[in-house]
Protein backbone atom coordinates (compact mmCIF):
# COMPACT_ATOMS: atom_id res chain seq x y z
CA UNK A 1 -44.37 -14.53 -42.50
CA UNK A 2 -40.85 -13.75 -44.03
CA UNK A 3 -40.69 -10.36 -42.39
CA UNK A 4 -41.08 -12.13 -39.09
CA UNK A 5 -38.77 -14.31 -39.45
CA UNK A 6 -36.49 -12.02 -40.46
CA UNK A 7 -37.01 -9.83 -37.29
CA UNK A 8 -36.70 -12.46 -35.47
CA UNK A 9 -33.19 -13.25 -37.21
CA UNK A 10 -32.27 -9.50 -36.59
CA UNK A 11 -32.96 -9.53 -33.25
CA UNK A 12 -31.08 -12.94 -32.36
CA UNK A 13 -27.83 -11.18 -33.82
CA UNK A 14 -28.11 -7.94 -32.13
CA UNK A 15 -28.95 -9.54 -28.94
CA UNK A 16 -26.22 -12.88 -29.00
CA UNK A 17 -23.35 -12.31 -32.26
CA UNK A 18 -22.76 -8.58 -32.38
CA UNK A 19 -22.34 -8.29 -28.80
CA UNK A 20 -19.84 -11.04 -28.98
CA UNK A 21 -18.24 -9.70 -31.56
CA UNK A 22 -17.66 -6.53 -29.57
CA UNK A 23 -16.40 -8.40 -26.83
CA UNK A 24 -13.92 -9.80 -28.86
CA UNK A 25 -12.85 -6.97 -30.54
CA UNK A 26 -12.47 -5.00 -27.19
CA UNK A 27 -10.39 -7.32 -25.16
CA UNK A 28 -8.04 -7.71 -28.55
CA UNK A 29 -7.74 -3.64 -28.24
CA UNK A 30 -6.48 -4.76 -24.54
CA UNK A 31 -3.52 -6.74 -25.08
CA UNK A 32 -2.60 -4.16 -27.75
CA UNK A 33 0.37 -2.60 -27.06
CA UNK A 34 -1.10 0.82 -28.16
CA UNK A 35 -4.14 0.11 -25.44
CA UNK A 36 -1.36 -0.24 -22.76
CA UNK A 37 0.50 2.75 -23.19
CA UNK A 38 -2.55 4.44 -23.61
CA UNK A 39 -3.52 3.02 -19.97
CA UNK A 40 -0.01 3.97 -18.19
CA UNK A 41 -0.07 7.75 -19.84
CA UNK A 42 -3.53 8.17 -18.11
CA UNK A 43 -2.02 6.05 -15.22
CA UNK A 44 0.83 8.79 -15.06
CA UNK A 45 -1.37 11.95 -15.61
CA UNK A 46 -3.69 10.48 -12.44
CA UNK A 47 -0.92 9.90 -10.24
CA UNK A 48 0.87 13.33 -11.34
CA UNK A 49 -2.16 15.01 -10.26
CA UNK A 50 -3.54 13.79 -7.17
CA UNK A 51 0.19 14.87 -6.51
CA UNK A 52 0.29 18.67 -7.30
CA UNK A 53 -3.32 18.53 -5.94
CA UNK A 54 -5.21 18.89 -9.63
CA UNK A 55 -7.83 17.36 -8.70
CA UNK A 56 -10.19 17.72 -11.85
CA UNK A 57 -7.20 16.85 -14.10
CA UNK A 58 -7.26 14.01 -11.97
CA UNK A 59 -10.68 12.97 -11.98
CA UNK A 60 -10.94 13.41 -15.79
CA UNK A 61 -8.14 10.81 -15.92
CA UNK A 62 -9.60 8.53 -14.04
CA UNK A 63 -12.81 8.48 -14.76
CA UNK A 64 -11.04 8.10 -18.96
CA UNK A 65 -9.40 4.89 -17.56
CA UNK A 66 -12.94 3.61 -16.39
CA UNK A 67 -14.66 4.22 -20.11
CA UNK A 68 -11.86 1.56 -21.77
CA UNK A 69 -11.78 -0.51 -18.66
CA UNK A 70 -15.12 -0.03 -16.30
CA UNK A 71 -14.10 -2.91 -14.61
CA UNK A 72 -10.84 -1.40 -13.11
CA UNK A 73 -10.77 -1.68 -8.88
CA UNK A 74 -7.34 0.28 -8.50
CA UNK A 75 -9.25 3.45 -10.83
CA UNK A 76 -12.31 3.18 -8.57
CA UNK A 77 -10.67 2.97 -5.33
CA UNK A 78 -8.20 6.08 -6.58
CA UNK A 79 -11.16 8.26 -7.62
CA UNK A 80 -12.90 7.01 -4.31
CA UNK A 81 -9.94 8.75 -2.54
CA UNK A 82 -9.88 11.79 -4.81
CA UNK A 83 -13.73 12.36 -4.12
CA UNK A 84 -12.84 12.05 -0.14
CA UNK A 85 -10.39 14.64 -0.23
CA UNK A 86 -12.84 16.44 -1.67
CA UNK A 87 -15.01 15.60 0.56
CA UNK A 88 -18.00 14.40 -1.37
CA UNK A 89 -18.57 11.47 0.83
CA UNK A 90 -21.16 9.63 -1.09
CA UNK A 91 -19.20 9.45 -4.29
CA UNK A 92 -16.79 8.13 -2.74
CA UNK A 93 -18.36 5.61 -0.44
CA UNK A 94 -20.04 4.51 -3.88
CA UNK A 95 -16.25 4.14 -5.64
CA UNK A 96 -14.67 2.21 -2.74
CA UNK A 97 -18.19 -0.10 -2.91
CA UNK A 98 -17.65 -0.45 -6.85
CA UNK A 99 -13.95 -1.53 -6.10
CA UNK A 100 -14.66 -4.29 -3.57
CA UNK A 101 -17.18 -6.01 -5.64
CA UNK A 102 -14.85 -6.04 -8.45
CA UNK A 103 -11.86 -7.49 -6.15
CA UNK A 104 -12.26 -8.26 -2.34
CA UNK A 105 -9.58 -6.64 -0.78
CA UNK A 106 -8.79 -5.11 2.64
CA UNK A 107 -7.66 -1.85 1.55
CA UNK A 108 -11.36 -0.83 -0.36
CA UNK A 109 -13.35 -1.78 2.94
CA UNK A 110 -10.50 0.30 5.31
CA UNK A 111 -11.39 3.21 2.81
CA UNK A 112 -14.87 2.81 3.01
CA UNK A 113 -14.78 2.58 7.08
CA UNK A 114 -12.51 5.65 7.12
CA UNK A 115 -15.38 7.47 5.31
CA UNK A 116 -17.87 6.07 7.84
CA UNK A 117 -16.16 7.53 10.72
CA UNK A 118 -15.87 10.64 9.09
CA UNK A 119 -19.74 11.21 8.18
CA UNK A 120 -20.24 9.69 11.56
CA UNK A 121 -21.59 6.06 10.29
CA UNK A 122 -19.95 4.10 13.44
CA UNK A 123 -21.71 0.96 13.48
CA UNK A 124 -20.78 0.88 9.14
CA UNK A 125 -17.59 1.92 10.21
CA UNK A 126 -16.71 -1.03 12.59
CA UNK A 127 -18.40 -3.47 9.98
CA UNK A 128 -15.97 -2.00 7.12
CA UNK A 129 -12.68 -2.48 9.50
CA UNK A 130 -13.79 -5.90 10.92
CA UNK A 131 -14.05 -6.66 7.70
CA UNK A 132 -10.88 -5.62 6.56
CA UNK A 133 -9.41 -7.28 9.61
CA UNK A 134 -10.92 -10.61 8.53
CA UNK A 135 -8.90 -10.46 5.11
CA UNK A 136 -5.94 -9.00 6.13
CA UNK A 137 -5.06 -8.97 9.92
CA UNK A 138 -1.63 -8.17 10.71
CA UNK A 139 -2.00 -4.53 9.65
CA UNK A 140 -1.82 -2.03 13.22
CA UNK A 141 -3.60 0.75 11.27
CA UNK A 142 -6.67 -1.78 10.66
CA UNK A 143 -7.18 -2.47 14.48
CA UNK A 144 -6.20 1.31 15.42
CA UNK A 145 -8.80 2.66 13.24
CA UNK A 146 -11.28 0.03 14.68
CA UNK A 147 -10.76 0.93 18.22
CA UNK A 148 -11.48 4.79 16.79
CA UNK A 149 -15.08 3.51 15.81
CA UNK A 150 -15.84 1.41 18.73
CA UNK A 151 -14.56 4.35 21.19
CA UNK A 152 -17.50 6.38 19.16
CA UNK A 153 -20.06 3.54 19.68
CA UNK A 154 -19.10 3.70 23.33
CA UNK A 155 -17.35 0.26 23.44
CA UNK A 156 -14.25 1.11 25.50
CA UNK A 157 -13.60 -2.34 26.03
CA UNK A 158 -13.43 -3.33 22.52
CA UNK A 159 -11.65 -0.37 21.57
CA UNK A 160 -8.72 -1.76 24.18
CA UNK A 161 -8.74 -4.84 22.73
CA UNK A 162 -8.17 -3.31 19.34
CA UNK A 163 -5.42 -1.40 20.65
CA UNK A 164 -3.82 -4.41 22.29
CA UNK A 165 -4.11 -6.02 19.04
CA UNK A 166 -2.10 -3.06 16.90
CA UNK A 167 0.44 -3.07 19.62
CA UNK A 168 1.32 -6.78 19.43
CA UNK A 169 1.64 -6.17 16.26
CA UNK A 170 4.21 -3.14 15.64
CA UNK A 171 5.79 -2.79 19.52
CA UNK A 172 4.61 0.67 19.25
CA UNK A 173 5.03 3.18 21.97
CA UNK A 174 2.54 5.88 20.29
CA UNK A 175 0.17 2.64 20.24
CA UNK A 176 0.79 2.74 24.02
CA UNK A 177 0.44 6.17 24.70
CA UNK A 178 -3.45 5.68 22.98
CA UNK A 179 -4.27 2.80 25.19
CA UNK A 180 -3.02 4.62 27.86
CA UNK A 181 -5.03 8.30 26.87
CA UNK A 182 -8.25 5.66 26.77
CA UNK A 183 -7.24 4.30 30.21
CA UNK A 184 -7.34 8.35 31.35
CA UNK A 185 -10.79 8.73 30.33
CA UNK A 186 -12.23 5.81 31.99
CA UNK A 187 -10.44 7.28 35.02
CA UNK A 188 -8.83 3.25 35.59
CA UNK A 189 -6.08 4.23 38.20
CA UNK A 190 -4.48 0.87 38.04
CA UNK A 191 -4.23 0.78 34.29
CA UNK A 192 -2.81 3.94 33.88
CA UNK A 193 0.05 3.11 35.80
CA UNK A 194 0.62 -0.23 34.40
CA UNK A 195 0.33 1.59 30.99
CA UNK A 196 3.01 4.25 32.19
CA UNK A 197 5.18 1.71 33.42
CA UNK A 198 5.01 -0.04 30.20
CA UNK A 199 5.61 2.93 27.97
CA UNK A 200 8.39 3.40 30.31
CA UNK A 201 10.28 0.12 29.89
CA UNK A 202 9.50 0.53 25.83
CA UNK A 203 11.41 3.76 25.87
CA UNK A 204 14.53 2.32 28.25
CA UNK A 205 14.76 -0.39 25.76
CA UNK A 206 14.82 1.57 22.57
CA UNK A 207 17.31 4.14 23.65
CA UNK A 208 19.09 0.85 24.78
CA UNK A 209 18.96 -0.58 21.59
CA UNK A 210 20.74 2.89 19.77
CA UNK A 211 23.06 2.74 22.11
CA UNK A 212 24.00 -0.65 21.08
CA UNK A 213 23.76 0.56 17.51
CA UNK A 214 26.29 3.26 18.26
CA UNK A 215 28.71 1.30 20.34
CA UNK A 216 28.54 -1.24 17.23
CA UNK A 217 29.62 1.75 14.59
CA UNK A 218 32.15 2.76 16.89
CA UNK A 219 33.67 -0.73 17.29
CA UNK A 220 34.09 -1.20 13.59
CA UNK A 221 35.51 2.27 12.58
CA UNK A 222 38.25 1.60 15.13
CA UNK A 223 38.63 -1.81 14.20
CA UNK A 224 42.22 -1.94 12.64
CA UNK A 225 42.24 -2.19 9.04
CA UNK A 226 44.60 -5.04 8.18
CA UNK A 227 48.45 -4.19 6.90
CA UNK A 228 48.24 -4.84 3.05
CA UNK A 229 51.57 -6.26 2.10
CA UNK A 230 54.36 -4.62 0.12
CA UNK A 231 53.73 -4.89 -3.50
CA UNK A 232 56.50 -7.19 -5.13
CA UNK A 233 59.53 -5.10 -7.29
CA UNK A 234 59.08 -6.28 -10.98
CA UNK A 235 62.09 -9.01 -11.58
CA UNK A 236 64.47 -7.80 -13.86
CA UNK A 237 65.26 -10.25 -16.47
CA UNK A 238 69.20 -10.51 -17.05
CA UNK A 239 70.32 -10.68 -20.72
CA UNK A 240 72.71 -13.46 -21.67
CA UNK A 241 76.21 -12.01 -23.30
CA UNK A 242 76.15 -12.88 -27.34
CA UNK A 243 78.77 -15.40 -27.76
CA UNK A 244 80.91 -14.51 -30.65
CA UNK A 245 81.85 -17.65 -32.51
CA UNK A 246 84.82 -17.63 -34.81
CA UNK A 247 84.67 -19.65 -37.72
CA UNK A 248 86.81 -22.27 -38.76
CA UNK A 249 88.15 -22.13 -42.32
């Protein structure tokens, strides 16, 4: 009967206390000041990497960072884009999932719904940047990419309205020029030319706007610099004569 109870005993602090304990013990080893330069060397040797293209150096990194901290977003969302480049597709579709359940954020589902359109997942694709959209809107690559999938999925008029969208948002004339090469292949003769008259007036107005620029430089480097007045001659202080006093006896 002791020997049960005992087991049971065992079992209750395995299962509940040590665990704790662990817990406890780990997130002290976090705010440790060892712990977070330990964290910004592998940081470093990540970044450093993915940079001269060292890819398993990289990786190793990484995937270090994720053992002392598995539940790190920004580590699975960079090994999510290391695994893209290398183009193992479901790795990194599984990283970028990984790092939007941990934190909800824009740039994890644009990730995932560039990978989409890559491996040729439209309808996932258009889900990922609607998504993304939904969280953080005023982005032009967001609704750019969007109008990419829905042009796949055959949705020309969506993909225009995604367009429109990304060019209310950055004014931008290569914008334009894509709503304009999508107006070309429906063959809409009307749209073209309002397109081309628009790209038209966008270019008139930025070389206007240099021109401004310039004319601005050029008025202040001829502006006169103001006369700076003649510094003052140091006053020369007159000695008094000594006044030789005779004394009276």
């Amino acid at each position: 009967m002791y020997g049960a109870i005992f087991l049971v005993l065992v079992t209750a602090v395995l299962t509940f206390v040590v665990p704790k304990i662990l817990k406890k013990k780990e997130e002290k080893e976090k705010h440790s000041p060892k712990y977070s330069a330990q964290m910004k060397k592998l940081w470093s040797v990540a970044q450093t990497s993915m940079k001269e293209r060292k890819p398993l150096r990289a990786e190793k990194a990484l995937l270090t960072i994720l053992k002392f901290d598995e539940k790190n977003a920004a580590a699975y969302n960079r090994l999510g884009i290391l695994y893209a480049k290398e183009e193992k597709y479901d790795d990194a579709i599984e990283c970028f999932e990984i790092a939007q359940s941990l934190d909800n954020n824009a740039s994890s589902l644009h990730n995932v719904g560039l990978i989409y359109l890559e491996t040729g997942a439209y309808e996932k694709a258009a889900m990922a940047f609607e998504q993304a959209i939904t969280l953080e809107g005023d982005v032009p690559v967001r609704y750019i990419a969007l109008a990419k999938a829905y042009e796949k999925l055959g949705n020309k008029k969506g993909a225009l309205g995604a367009l429109e969208a990304a060019y209310e948002i950055d004014r931008s004339t290569a914008t334009l020029r894509q709503i304009l090469a999508l107006h070309e292949t429906n063959g809409d003769v009307e749209a073209i030319a309002n397109t081309t008259a628009r790209i038209n007036e966008q270019i008139q107005a930025s070389r206007a706007k240099k021109e401004e620029k310039k004319a601005q430089k050029k008025h202040i480097l001829r502006k006169p610099t103001p006369k700076q007045p003649a510094p003052k001659k140091p006053v020369q202080k007159v000695k008094k004569p000594k006044i030789h006093r005779r004394k009276i006896i």
